[in-house]
Protein backbone atom coordinates (compact mmCIF):
# COMPACT_ATOMS: atom_id res chain seq x y z
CA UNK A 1 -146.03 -13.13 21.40
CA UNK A 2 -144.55 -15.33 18.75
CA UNK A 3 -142.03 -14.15 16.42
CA UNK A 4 -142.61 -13.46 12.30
CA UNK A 5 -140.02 -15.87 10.83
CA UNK A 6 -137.42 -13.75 8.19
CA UNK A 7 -135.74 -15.13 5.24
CA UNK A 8 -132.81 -16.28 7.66
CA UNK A 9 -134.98 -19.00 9.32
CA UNK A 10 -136.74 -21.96 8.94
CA UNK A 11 -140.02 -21.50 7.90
CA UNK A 12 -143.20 -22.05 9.75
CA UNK A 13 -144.65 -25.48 8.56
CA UNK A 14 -148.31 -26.17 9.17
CA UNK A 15 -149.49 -29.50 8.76
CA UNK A 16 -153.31 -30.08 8.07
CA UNK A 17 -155.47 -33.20 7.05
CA UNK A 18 -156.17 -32.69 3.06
CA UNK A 19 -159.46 -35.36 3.07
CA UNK A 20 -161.14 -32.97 5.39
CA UNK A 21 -163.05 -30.54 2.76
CA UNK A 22 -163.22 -27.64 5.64
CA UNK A 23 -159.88 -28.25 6.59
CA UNK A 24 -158.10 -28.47 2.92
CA UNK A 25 -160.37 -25.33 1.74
CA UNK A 26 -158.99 -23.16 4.83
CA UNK A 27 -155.52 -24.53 4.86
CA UNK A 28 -155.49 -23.93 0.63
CA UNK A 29 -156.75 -19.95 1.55
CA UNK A 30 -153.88 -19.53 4.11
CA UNK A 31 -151.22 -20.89 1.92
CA UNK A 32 -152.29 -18.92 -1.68
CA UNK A 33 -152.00 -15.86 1.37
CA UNK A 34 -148.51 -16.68 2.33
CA UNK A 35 -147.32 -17.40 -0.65
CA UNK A 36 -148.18 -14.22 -1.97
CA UNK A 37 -146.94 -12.67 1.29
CA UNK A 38 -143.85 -14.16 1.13
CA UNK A 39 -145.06 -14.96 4.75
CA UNK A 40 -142.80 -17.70 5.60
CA UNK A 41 -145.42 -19.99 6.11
CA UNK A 42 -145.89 -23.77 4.44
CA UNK A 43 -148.45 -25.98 4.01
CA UNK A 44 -147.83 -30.00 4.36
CA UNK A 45 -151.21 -31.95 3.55
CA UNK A 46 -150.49 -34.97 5.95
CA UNK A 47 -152.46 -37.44 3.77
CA UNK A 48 -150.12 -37.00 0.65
CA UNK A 49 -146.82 -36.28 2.87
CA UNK A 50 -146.90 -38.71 5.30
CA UNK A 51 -143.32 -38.03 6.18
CA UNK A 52 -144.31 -34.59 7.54
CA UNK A 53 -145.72 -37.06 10.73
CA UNK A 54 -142.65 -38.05 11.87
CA UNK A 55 -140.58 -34.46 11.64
CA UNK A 56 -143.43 -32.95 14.45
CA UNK A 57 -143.49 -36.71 16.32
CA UNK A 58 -147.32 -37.15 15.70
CA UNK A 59 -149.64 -39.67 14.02
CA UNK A 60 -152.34 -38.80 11.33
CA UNK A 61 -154.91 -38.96 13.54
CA UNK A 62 -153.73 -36.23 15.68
CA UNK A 63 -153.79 -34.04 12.63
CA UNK A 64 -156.65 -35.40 11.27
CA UNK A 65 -158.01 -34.27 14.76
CA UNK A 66 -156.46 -31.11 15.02
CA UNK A 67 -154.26 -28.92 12.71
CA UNK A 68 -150.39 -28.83 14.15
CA UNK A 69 -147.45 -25.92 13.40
CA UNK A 70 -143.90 -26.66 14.04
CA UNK A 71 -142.12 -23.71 14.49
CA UNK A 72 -138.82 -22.84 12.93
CA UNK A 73 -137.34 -23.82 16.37
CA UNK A 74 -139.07 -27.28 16.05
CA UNK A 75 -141.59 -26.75 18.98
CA UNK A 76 -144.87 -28.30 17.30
CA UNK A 77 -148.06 -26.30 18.13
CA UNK A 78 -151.18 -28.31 18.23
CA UNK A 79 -155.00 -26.92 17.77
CA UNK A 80 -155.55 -23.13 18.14
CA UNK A 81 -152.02 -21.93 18.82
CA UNK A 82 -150.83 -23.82 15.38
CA UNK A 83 -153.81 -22.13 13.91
CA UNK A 84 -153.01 -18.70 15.43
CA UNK A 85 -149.46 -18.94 14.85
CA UNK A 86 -150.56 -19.60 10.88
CA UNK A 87 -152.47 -16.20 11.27
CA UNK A 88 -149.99 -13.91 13.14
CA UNK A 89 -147.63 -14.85 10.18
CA UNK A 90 -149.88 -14.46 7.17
CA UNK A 91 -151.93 -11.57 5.76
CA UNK A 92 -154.83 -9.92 6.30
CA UNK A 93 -155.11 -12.54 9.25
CA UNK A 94 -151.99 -11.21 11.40
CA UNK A 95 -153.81 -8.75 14.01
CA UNK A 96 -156.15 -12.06 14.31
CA UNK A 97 -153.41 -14.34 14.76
CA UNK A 98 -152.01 -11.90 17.77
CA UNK A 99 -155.22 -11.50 19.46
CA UNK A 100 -156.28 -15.07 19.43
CA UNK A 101 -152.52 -15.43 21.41
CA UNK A 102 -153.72 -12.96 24.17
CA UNK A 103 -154.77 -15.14 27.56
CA UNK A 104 -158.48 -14.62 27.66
CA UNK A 105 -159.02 -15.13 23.88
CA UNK A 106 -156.37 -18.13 23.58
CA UNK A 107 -158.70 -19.60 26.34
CA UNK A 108 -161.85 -18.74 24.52
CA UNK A 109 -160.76 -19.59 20.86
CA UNK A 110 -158.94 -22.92 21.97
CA UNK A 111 -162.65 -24.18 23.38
CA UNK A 112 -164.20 -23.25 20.45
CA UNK A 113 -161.65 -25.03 18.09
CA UNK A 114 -161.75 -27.76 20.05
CA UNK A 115 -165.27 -28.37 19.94
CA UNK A 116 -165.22 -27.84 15.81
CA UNK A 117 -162.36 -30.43 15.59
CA UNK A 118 -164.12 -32.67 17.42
CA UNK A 119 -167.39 -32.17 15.03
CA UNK A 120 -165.71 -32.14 11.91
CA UNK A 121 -163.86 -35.63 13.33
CA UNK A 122 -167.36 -36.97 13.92
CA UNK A 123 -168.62 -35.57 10.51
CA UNK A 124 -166.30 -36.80 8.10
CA UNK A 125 -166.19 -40.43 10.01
CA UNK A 126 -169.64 -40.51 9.22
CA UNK A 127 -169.19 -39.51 6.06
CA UNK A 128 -166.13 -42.19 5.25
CA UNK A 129 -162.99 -40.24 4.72
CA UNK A 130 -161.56 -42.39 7.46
């Protein structure tokens, strides 16, 4: 299992794609959550911070693909395990976050994000947001 950061680390940084409606209303939920948690957890909408691209080495389109985590360590986290990471660390989503980690339902989840991403991708390409 992944650690909860404390106030002595780095925080966890999640970067998601802001044009995406589904994706900025989710990743706006999860960050009012941490901050009232104190979680440790930060948002970085890639299309306004492009800078946040080059800290986890990836390009917009992987996170307009697929929401990414970089861990206070630096290890980035791409798809399901950025998104579970986001939920072990912020509440009422932590037992989530932890079971979504276990093999069988890592395996499960990741298949089902995957196919979403890929959707929404499709879905707002069609609808011009890039």
């Amino acid at each position: 299992m992944r650690r909860i950061v404390n106030a002595m680390t780095r925080p966890i940084e999640i970067l998601y794609n802001g044009v995406c409606p589904v994706c900025r209303a989710g990743a706006c939920d999860l960050e009012r959550r941490a901050i009232a948690a104190k979680a440790g957890v930060v948002f970085t909408d890639v299309a306004s911070n492009l800078a946040a691209l080059e800290r986890a080495n990836v390009t917009l389109d992987d996170v307009r693909l697929k929401l990414h985590a970089i861990e206070p360590d630096g290890r980035v986290l791409r798809g399901m395990p950025a998104v579970a990471l986001a939920w072990s660390a912020t509440p009422p989503y932590q037992a989530l976050g932890r079971l979504c980690q276990l093999p069988v339902i890592n395996w499960a989840s990741a298949g089902v994000y995957h196919v979403t991403a890929h959707v929404l991708w499709a879905w707002n390409r069609a609808c011009g947001r890039w």
